[in-house]
PDB file of N, CA and C in Angstrom:
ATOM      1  N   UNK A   1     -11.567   2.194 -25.333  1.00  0.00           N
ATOM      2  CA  UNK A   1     -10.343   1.854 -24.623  1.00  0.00           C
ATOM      3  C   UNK A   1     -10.527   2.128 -23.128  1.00  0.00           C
ATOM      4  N   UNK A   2      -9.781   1.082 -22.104  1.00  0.00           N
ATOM      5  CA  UNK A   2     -10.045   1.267 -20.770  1.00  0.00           C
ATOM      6  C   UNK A   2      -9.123   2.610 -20.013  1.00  0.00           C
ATOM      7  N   UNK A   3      -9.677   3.197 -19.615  1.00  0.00           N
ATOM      8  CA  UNK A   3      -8.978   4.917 -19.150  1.00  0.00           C
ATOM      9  C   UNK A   3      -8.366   4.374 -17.696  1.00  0.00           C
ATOM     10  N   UNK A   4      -7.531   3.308 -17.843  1.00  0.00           N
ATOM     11  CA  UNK A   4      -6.397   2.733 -16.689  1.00  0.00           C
ATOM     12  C   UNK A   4      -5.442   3.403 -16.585  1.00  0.00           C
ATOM     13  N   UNK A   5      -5.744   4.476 -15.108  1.00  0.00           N
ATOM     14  CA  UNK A   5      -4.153   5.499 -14.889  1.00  0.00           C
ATOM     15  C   UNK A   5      -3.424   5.132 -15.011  1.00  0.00           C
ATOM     16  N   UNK A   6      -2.794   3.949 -13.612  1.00  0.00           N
ATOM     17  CA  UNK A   6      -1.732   3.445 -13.642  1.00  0.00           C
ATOM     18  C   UNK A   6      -1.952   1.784 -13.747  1.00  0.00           C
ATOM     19  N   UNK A   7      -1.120   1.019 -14.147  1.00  0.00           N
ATOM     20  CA  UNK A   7      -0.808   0.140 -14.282  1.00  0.00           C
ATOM     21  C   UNK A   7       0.432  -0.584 -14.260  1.00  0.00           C
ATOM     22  N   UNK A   8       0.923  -1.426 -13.914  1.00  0.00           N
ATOM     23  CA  UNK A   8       1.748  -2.320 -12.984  1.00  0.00           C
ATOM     24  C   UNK A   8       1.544  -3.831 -12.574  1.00  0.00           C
ATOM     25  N   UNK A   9       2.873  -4.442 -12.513  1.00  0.00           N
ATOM     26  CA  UNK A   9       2.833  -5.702 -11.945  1.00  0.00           C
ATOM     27  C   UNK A   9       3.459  -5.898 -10.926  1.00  0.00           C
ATOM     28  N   UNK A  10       2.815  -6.518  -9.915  1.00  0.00           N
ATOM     29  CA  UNK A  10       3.580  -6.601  -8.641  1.00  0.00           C
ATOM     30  C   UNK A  10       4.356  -8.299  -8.473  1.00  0.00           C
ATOM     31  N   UNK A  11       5.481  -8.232  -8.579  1.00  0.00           N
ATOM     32  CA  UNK A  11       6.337  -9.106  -7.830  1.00  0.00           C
ATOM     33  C   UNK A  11       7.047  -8.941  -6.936  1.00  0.00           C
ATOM     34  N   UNK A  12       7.410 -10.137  -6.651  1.00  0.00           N
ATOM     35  CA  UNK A  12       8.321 -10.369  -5.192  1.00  0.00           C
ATOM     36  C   UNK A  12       7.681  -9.791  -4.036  1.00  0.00           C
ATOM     37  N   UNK A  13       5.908 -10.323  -3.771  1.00  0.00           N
ATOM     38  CA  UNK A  13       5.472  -9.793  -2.602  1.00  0.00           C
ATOM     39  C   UNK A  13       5.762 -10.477  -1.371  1.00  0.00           C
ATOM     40  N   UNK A  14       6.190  -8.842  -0.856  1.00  0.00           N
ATOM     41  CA  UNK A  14       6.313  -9.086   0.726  1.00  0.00           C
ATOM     42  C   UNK A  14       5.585  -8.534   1.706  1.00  0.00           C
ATOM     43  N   UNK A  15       5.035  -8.851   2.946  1.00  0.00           N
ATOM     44  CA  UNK A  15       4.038  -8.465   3.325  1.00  0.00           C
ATOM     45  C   UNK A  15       4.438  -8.820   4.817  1.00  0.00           C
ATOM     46  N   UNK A  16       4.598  -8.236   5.887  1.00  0.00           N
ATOM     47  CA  UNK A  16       4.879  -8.695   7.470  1.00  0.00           C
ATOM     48  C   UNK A  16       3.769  -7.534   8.045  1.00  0.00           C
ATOM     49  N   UNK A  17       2.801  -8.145   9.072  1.00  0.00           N
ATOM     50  CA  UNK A  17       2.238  -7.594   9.345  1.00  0.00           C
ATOM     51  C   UNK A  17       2.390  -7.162  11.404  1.00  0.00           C
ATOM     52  N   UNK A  18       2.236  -6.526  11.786  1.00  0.00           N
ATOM     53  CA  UNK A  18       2.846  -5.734  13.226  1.00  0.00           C
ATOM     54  C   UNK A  18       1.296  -5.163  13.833  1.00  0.00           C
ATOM     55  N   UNK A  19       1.120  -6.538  15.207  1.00  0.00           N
ATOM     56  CA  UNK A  19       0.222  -5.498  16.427  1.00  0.00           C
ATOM     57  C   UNK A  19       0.915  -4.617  16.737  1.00  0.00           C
ATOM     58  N   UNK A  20       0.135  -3.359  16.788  1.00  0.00           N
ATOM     59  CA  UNK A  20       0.302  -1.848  17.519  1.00  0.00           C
ATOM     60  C   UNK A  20      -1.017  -1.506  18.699  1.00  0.00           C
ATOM     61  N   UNK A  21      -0.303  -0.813  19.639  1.00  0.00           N
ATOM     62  CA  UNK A  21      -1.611  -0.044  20.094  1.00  0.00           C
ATOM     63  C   UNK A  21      -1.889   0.843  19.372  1.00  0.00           C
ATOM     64  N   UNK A  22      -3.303   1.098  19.825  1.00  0.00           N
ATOM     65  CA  UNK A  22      -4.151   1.812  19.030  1.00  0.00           C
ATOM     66  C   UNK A  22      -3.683   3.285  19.274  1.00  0.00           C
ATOM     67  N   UNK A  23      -2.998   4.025  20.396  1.00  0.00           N
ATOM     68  CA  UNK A  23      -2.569   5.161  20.430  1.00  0.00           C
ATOM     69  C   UNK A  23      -1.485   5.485  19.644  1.00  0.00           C
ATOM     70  N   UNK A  24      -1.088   4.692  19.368  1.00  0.00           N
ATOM     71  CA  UNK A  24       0.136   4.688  18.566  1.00  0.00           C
ATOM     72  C   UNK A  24      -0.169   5.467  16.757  1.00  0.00           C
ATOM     73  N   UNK A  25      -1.276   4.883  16.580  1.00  0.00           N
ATOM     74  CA  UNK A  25      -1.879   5.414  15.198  1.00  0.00           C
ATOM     75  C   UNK A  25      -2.647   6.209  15.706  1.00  0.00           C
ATOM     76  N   UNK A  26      -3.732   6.216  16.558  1.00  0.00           N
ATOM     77  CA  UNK A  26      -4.612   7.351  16.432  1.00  0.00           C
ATOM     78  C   UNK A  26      -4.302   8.866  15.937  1.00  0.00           C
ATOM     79  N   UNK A  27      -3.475   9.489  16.033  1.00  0.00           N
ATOM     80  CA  UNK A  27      -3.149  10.818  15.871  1.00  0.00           C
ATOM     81  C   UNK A  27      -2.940  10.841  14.469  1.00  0.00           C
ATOM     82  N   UNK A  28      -2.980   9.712  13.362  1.00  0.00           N
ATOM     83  CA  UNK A  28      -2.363   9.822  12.053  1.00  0.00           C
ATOM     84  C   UNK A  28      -3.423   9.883  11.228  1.00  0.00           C
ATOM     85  N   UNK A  29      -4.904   9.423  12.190  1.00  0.00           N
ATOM     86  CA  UNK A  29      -6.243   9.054  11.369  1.00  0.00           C
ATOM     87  C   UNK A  29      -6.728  10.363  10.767  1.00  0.00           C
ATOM     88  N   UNK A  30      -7.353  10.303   9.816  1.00  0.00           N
ATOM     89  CA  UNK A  30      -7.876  11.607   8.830  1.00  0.00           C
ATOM     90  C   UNK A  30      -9.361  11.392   9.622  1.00  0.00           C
ATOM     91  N   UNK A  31      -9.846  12.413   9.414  1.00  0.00           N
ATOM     92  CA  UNK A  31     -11.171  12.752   9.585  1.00  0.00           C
ATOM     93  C   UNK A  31     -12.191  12.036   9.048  1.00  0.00           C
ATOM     94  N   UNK A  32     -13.058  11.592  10.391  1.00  0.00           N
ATOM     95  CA  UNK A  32     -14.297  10.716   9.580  1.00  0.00           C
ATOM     96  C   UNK A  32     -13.906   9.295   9.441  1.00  0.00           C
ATOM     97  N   UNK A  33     -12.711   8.584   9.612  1.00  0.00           N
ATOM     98  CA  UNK A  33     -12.567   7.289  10.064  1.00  0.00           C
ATOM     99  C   UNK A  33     -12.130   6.753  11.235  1.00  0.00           C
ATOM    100  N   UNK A  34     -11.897   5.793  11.328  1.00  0.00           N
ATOM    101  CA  UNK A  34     -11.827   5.398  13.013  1.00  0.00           C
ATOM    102  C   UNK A  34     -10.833   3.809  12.654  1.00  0.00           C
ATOM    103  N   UNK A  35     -10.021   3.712  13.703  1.00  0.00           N
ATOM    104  CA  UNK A  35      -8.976   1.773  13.151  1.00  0.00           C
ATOM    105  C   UNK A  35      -9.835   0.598  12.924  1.00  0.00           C
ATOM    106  N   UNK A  36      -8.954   0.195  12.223  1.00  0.00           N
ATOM    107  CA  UNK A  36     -10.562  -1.325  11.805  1.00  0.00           C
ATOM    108  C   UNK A  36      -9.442  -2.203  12.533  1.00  0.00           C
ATOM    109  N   UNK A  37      -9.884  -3.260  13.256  1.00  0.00           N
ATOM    110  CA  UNK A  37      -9.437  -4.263  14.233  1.00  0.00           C
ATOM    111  C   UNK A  37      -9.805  -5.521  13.553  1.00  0.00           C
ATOM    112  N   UNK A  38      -8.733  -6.202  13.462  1.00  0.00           N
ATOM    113  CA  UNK A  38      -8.511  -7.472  13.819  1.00  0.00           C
ATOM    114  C   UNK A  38      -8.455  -8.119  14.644  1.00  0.00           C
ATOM    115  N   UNK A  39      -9.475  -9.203  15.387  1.00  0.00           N
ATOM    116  CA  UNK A  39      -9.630  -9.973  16.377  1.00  0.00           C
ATOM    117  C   UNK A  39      -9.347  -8.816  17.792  1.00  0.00           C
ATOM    118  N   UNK A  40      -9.277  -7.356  17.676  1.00  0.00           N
ATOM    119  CA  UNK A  40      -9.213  -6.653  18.758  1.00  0.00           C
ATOM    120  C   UNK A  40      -8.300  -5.957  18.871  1.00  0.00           C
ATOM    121  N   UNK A  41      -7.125  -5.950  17.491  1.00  0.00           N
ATOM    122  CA  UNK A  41      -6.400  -5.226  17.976  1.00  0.00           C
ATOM    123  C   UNK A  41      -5.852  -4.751  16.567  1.00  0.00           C
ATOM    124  N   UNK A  42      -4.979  -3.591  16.502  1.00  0.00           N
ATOM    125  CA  UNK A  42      -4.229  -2.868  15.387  1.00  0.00           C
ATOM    126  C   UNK A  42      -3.819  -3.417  15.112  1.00  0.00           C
ATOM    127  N   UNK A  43      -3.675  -3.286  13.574  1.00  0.00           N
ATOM    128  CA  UNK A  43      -2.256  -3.518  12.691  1.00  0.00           C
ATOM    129  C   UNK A  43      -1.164  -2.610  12.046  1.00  0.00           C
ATOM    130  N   UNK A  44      -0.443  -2.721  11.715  1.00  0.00           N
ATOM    131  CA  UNK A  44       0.318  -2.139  10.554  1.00  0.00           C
ATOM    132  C   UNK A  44       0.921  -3.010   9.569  1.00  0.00           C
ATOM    133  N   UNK A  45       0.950  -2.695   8.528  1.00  0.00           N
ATOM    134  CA  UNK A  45       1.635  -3.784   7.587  1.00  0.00           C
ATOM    135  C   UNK A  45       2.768  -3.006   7.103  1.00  0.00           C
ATOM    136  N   UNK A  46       3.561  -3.527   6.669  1.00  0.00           N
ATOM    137  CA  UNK A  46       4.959  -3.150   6.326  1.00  0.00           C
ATOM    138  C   UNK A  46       4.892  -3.680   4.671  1.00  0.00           C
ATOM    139  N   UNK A  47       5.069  -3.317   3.196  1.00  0.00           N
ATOM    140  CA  UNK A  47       4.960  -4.723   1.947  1.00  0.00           C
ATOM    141  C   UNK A  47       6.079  -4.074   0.940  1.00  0.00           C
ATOM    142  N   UNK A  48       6.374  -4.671   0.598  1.00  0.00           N
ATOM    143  CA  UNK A  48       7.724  -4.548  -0.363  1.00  0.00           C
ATOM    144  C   UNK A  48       7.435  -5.388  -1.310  1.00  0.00           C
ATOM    145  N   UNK A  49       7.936  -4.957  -2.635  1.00  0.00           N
ATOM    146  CA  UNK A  49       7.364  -5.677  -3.819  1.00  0.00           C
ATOM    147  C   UNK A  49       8.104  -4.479  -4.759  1.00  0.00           C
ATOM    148  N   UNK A  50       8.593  -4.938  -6.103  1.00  0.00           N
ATOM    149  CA  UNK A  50       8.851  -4.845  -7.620  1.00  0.00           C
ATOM    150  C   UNK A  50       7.407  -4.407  -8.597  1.00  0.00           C
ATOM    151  N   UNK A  51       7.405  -3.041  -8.477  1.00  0.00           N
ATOM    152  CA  UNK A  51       6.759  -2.746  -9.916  1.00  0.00           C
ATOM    153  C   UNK A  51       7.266  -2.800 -10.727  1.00  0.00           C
ATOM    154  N   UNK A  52       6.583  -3.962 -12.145  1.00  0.00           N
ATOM    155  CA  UNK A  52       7.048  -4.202 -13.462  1.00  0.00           C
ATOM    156  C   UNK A  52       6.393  -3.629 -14.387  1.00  0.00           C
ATOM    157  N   UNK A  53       7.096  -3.512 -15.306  1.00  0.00           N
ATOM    158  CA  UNK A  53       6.115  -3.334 -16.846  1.00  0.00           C
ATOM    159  C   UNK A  53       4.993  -1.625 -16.543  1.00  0.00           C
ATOM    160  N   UNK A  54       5.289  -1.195 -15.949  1.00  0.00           N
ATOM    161  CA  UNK A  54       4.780   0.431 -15.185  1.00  0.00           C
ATOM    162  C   UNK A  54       4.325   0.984 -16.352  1.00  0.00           C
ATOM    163  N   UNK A  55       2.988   1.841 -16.572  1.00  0.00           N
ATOM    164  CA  UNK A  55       2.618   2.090 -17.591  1.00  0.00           C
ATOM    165  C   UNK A  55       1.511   3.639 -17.029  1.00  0.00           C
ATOM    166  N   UNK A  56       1.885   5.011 -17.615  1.00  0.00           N
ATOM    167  CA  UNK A  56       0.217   5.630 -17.305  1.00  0.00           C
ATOM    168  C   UNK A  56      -0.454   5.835 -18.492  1.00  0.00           C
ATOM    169  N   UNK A  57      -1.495   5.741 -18.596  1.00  0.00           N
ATOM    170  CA  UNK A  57      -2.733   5.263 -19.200  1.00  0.00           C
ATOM    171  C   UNK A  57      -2.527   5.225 -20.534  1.00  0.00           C
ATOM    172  N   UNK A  58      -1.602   3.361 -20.432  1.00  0.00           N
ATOM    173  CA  UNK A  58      -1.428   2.536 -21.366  1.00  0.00           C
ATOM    174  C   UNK A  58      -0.043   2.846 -21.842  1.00  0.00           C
ATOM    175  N   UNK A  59       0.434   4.226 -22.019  1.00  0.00           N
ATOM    176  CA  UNK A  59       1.874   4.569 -21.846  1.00  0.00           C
ATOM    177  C   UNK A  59       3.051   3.994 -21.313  1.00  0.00           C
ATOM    178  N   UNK A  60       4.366   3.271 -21.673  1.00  0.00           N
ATOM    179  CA  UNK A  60       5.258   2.923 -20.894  1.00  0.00           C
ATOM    180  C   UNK A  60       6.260   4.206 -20.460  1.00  0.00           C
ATOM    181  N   UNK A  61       6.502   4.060 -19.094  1.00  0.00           N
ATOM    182  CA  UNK A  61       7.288   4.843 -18.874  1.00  0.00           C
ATOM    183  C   UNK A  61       9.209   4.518 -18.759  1.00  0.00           C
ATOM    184  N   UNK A  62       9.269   5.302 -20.001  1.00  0.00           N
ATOM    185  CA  UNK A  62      11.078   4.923 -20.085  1.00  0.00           C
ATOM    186  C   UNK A  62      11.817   5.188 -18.266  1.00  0.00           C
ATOM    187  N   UNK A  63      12.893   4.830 -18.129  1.00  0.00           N
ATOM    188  CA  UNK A  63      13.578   4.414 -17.056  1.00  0.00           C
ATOM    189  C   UNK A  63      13.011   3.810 -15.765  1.00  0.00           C
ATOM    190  N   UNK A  64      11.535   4.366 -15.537  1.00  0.00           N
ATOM    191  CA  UNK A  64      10.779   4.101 -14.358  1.00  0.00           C
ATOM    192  C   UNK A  64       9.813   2.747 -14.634  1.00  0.00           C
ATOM    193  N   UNK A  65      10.104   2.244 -15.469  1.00  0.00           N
ATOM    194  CA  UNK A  65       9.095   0.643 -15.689  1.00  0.00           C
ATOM    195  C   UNK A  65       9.453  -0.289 -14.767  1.00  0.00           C
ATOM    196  N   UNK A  66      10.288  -0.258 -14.200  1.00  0.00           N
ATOM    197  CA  UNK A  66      10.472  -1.546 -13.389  1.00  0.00           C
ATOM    198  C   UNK A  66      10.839  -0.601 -11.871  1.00  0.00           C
ATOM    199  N   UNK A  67      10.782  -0.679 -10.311  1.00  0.00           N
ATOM    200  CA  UNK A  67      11.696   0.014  -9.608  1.00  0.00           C
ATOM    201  C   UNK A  67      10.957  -0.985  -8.060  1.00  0.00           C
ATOM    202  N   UNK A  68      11.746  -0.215  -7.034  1.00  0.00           N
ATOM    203  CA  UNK A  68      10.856  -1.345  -5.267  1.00  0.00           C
ATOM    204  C   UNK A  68      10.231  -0.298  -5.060  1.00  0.00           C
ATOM    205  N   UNK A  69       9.510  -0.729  -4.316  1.00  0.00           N
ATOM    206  CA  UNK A  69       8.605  -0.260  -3.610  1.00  0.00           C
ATOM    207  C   UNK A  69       8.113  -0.266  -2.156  1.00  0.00           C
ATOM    208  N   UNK A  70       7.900   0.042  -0.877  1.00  0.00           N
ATOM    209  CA  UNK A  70       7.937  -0.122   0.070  1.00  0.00           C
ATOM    210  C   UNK A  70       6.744   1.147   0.776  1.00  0.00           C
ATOM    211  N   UNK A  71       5.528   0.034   1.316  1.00  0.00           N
ATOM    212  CA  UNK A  71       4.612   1.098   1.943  1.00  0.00           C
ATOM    213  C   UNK A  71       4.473   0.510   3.339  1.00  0.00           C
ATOM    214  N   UNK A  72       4.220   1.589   4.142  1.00  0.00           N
ATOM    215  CA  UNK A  72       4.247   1.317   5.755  1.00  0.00           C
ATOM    216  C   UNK A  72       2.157   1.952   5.615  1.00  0.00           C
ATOM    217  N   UNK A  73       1.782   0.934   6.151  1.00  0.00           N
ATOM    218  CA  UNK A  73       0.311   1.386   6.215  1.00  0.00           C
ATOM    219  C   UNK A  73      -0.194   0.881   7.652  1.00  0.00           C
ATOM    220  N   UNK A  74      -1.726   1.037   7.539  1.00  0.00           N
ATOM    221  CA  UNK A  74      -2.232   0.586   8.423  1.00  0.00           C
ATOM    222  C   UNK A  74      -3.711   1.010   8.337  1.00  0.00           C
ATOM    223  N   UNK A  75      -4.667   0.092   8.910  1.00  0.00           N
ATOM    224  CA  UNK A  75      -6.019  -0.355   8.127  1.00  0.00           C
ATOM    225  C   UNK A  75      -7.454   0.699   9.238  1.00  0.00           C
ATOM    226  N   UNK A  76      -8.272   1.064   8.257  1.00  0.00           N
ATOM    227  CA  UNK A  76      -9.134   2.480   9.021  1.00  0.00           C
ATOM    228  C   UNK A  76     -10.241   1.721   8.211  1.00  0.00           C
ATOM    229  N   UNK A  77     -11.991   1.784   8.883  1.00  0.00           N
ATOM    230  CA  UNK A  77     -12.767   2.168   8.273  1.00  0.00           C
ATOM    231  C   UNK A  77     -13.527   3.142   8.050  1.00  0.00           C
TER     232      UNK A  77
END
């Protein structure tokens, strides 16, 4: 059997993505990476989306199977 922590379906993706300067993130970077650039400059993405059918490893979880979701990120290599 596949030892899949979590599992999930993502609908209703949303995804808007935001140039930043780079000072703006620098202070948030962990150790040992540095911003990965697009055509020269930062991003941040903003994505919103519906986890369905939510499961840990293979388990459904009663009340929490379906709920939104909303991550503010931004891209390091």
């Amino acid at each position: 059997m596949e030892k899949t922590f979590l599992r999930a379906d993502w609908e209703h993706l949303v995804m808007a993505n935001y140039r930043v300067e780079a000072s703006v993130l620098e202070p948030y970077l962990p150790k040992g990476v540095e911003l990965d650039y697009f055509n020269g400059s930062a991003y941040v993405s903003l994505v919103g989306f519906m986890f369905k059918k939510t499961s840990l490893f293979h388990i459904p979880i009663p009340f929490f199977g379906s709920f939104e979701e909303i991550n503010l990120r931004f891209y390091v290599q």
